[in-house]
Protein backbone atom coordinates (compact mmCIF):
# COMPACT_ATOMS: atom_id res chain seq x y z
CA UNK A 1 146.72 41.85 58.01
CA UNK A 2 150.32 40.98 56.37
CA UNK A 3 151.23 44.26 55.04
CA UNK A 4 151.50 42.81 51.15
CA UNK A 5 147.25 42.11 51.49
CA UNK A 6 147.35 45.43 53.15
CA UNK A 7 149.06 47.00 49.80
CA UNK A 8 146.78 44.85 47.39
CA UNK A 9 143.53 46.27 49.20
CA UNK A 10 144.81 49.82 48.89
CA UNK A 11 145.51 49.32 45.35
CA UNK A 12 141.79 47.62 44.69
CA UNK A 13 140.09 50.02 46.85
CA UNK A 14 141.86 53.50 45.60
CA UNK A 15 141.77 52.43 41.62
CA UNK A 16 138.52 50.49 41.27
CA UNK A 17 136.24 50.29 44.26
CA UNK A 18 135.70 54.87 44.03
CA UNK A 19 132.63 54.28 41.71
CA UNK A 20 130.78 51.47 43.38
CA UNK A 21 131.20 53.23 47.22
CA UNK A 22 129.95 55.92 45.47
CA UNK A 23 126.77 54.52 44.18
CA UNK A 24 126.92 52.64 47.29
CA UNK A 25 126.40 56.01 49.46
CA UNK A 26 123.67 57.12 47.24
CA UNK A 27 121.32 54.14 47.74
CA UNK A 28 122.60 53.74 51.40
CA UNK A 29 121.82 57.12 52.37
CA UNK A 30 117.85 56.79 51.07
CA UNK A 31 117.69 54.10 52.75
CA UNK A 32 119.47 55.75 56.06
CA UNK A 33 116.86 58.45 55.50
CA UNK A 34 113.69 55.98 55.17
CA UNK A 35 114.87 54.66 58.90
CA UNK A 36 114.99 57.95 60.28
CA UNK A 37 112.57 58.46 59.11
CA UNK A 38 110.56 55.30 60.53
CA UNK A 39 111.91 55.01 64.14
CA UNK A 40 113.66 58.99 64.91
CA UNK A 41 112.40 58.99 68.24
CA UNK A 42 111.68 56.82 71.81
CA UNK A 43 108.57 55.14 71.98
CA UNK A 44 105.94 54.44 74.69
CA UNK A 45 103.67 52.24 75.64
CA UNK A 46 101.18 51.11 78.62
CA UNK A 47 102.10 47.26 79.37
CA UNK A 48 99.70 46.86 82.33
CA UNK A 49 96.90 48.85 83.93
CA UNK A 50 95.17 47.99 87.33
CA UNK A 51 92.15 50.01 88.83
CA UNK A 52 91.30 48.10 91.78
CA UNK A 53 88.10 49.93 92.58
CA UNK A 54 87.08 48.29 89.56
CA UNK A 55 88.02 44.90 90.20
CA UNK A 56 83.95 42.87 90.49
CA UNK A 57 85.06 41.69 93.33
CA UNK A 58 85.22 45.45 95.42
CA UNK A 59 81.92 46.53 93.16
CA UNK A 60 79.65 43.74 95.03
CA UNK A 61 79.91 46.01 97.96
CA UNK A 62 80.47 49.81 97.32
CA UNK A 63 80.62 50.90 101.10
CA UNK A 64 83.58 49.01 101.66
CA UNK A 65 84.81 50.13 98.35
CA UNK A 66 84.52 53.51 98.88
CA UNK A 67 85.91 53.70 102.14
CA UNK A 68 89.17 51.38 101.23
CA UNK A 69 92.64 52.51 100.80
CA UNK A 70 92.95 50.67 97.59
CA UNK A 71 90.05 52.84 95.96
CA UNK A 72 92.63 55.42 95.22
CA UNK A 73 95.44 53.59 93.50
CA UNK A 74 96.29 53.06 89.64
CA UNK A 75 99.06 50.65 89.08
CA UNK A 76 100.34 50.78 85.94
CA UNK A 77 103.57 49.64 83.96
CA UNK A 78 105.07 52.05 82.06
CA UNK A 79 107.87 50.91 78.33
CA UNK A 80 110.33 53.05 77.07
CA UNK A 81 112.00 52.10 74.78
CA UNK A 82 114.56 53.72 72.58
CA UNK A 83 113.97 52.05 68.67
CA UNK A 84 117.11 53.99 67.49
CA UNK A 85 120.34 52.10 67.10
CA UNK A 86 122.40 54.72 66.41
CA UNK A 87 121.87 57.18 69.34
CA UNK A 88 121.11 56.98 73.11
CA UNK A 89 118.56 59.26 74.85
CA UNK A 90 119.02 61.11 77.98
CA UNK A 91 115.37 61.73 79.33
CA UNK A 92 114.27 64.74 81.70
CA UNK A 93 111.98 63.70 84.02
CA UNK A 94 108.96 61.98 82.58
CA UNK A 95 105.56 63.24 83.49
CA UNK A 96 102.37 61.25 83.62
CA UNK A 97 98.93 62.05 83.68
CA UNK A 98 96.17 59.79 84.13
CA UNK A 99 92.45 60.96 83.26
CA UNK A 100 88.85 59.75 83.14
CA UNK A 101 88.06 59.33 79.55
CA UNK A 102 83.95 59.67 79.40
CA UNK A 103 82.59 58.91 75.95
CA UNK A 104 81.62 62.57 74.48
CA UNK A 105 83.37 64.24 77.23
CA UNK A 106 86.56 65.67 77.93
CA UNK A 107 89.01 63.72 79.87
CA UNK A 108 89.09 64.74 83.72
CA UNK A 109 92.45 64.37 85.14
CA UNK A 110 92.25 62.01 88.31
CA UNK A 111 96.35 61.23 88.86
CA UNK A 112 100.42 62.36 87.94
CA UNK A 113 102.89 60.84 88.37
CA UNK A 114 106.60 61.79 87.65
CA UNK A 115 109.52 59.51 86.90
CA UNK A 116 113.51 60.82 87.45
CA UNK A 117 115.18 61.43 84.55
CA UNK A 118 117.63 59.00 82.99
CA UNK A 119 120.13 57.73 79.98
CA UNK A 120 118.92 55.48 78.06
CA UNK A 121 121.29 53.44 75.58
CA UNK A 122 121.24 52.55 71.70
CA UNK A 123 118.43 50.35 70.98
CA UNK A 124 117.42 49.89 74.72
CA UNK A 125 114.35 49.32 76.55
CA UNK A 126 113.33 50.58 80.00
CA UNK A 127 110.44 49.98 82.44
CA UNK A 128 108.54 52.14 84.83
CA UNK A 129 106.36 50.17 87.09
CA UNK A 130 104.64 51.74 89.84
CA UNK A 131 101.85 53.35 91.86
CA UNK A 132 99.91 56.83 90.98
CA UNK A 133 97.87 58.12 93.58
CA UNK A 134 94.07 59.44 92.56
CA UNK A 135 91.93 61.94 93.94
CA UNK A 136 88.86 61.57 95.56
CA UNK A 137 87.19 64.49 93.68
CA UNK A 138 85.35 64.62 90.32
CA UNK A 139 83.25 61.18 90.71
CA UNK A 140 85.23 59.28 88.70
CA UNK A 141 84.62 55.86 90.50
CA UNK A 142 81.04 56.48 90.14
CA UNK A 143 81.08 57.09 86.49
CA UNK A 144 83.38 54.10 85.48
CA UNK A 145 80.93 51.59 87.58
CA UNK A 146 78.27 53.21 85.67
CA UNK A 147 80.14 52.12 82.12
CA UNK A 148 80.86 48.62 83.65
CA UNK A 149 77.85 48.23 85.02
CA UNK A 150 76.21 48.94 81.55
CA UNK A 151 78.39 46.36 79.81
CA UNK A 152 80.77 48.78 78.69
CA UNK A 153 84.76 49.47 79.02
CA UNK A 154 85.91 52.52 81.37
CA UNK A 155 88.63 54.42 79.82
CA UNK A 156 91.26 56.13 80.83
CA UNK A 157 93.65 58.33 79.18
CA UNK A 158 97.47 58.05 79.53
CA UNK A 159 99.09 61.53 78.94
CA UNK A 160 102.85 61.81 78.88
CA UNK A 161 105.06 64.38 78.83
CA UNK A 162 108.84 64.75 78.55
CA UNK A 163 111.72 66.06 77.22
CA UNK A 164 114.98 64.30 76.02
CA UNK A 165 118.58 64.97 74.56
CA UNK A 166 119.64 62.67 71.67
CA UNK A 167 123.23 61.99 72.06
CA UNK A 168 125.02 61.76 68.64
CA UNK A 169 128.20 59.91 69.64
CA UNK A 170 130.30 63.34 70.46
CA UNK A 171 127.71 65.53 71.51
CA UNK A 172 124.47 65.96 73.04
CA UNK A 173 121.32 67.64 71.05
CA UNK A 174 119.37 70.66 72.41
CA UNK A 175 116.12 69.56 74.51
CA UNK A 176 113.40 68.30 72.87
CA UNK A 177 109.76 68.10 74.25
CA UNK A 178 107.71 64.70 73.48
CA UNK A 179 103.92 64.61 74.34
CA UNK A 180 102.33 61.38 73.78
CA UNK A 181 98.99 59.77 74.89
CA UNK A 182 97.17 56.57 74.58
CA UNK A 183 93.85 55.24 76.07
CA UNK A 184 93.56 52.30 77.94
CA UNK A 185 90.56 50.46 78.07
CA UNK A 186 89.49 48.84 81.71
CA UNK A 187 87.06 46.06 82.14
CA UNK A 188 85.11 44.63 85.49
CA UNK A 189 88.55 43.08 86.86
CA UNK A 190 90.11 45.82 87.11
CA UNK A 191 92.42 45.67 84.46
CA UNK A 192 93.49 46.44 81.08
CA UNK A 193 91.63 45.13 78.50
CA UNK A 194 93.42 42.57 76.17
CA UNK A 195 97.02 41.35 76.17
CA UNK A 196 98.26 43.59 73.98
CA UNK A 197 100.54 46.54 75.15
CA UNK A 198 98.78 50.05 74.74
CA UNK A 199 100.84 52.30 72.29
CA UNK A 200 100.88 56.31 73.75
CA UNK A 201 101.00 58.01 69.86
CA UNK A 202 103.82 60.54 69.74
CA UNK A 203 103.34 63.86 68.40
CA UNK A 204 105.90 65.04 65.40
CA UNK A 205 109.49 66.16 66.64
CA UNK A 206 110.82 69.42 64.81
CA UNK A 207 111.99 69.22 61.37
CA UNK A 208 115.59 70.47 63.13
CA UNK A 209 115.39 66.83 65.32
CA UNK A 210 115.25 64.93 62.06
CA UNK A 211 118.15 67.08 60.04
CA UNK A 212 120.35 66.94 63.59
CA UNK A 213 119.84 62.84 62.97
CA UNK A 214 120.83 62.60 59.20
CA UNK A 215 123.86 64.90 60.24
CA UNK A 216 124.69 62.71 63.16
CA UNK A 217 124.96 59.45 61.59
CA UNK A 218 126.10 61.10 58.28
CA UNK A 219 129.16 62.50 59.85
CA UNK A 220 130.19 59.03 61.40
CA UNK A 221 129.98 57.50 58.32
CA UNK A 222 132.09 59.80 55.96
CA UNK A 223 134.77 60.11 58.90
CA UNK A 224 135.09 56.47 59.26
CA UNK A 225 135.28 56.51 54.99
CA UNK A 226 137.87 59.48 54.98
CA UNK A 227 139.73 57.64 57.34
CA UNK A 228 140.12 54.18 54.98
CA UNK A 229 140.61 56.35 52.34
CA UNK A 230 143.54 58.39 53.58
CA UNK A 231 145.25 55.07 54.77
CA UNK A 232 144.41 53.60 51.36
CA UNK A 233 146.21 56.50 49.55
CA UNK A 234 149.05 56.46 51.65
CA UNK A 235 149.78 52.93 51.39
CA UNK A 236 149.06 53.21 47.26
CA UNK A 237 151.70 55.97 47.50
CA UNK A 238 154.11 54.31 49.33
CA UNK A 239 154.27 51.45 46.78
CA UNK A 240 153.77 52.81 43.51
């Protein structure tokens, strides 16, 4: 910028444009608030589920079933994504848990499975897809080809577990645990029910996670205005 347009911004900026950044930062930090608010931490979802013991095509003959290597395998794939643009996440390692979901029952855990931790950037989106391993105990097979059989769904429950540091630009947060869950609904192929992606429902962070995010992105924003400001004053200095 030629430094006389540098010297007529200063001018504007110091002697007129004080009161309108000011109400400026009042309306723009509600609204920075609100969007904390909204989207403050990663979220989590089940794209795919496959339970090939459940595919119709294994149920027309249960000895074979039974006695398969696929009969203890739940492929699933797993989105993380991080909805906040103004921080990255560094995940712990993320724990899975996969359970039998019987209608009026509690859920019987069947399978875990545990991802390695990682970074994940601003805004970013990750996948997981892979294999968990079930056991044979508990008679879980038999009681979702009961469901099916009866013209019902089988469900599963998706439990996961983690914990994460947000990184504010200079400095990392202290841990954080997440627990989230979802449940999936299976039909007679084998797979999840319906296109659309199942949503694992996060549990509130801390009141300290949400007051460590308005500081975060509070602090960026009045350094990068004290820094235009002291250049502005200098420069109004210099020339008046």
């Amino acid at each position: 910028m030629p430094q006389d347009d540098l010297t007529l911004f200063c001018m504007i900026f110091a002697e007129k444009a004080a009161n309108k950044i000011a109400y400026a930062l009042g309306y723009g930090s509600v609204t920075l608030i609100l969007v904390m608010l909204v989207s403050f931490y990663p979220s989590f979802s089940i794209q795919t589920f496959y339970v090939p013991p459940l595919n119709g095509k294994f149920m027309m003959n249960q000895t074979t079933l039974l006695t398969s290597e696929a009969d203890s395998l739940i492929f699933f794939n797993l989105e993380l994504q991080n909805t906040m643009w103004y921080k990255g996440v560094l995940y712990g390692p993320v724990n899975l848990t996969f359970s039998y979901a019987a209608v009026n029952a509690s859920a019987v855990p069947i399978a875990t499975y545990r991802a390695t931790g990682f970074y994940q950037g601003k805004g970013k989106t990750a996948r997981r897809r892979d294999v968990a391993v079930a056991t044979d105990a508990v008679g879980w097979r038999e009681a979702t080809m009961s469901a099916l059989s009866s013209g019902s769904t089988a469900d599963f429950r998706v439990d996961l577990d983690t914990k994460v540091k947000f990184n504010n630009y200079l400095w990392y947060t202290r841990k954080h645990r997440i627990v989230s869950h979802g449940i999936v609904k299976v039909g007679d192929s084998g797979r999840k029910v319906g296109e659309k992606p199942v949503k694992l429902t996060n549990s509130a962070l801390s009141s300290t996670t949400l007051m460590g995010n308005i500081f975060g992105i509070g602090s960026l924003v009045l350094l990068w205005l004290y820094a235009i400001g002291e250049k502005c004053r200098e420069c109004y200095r210099r020339y008046n």
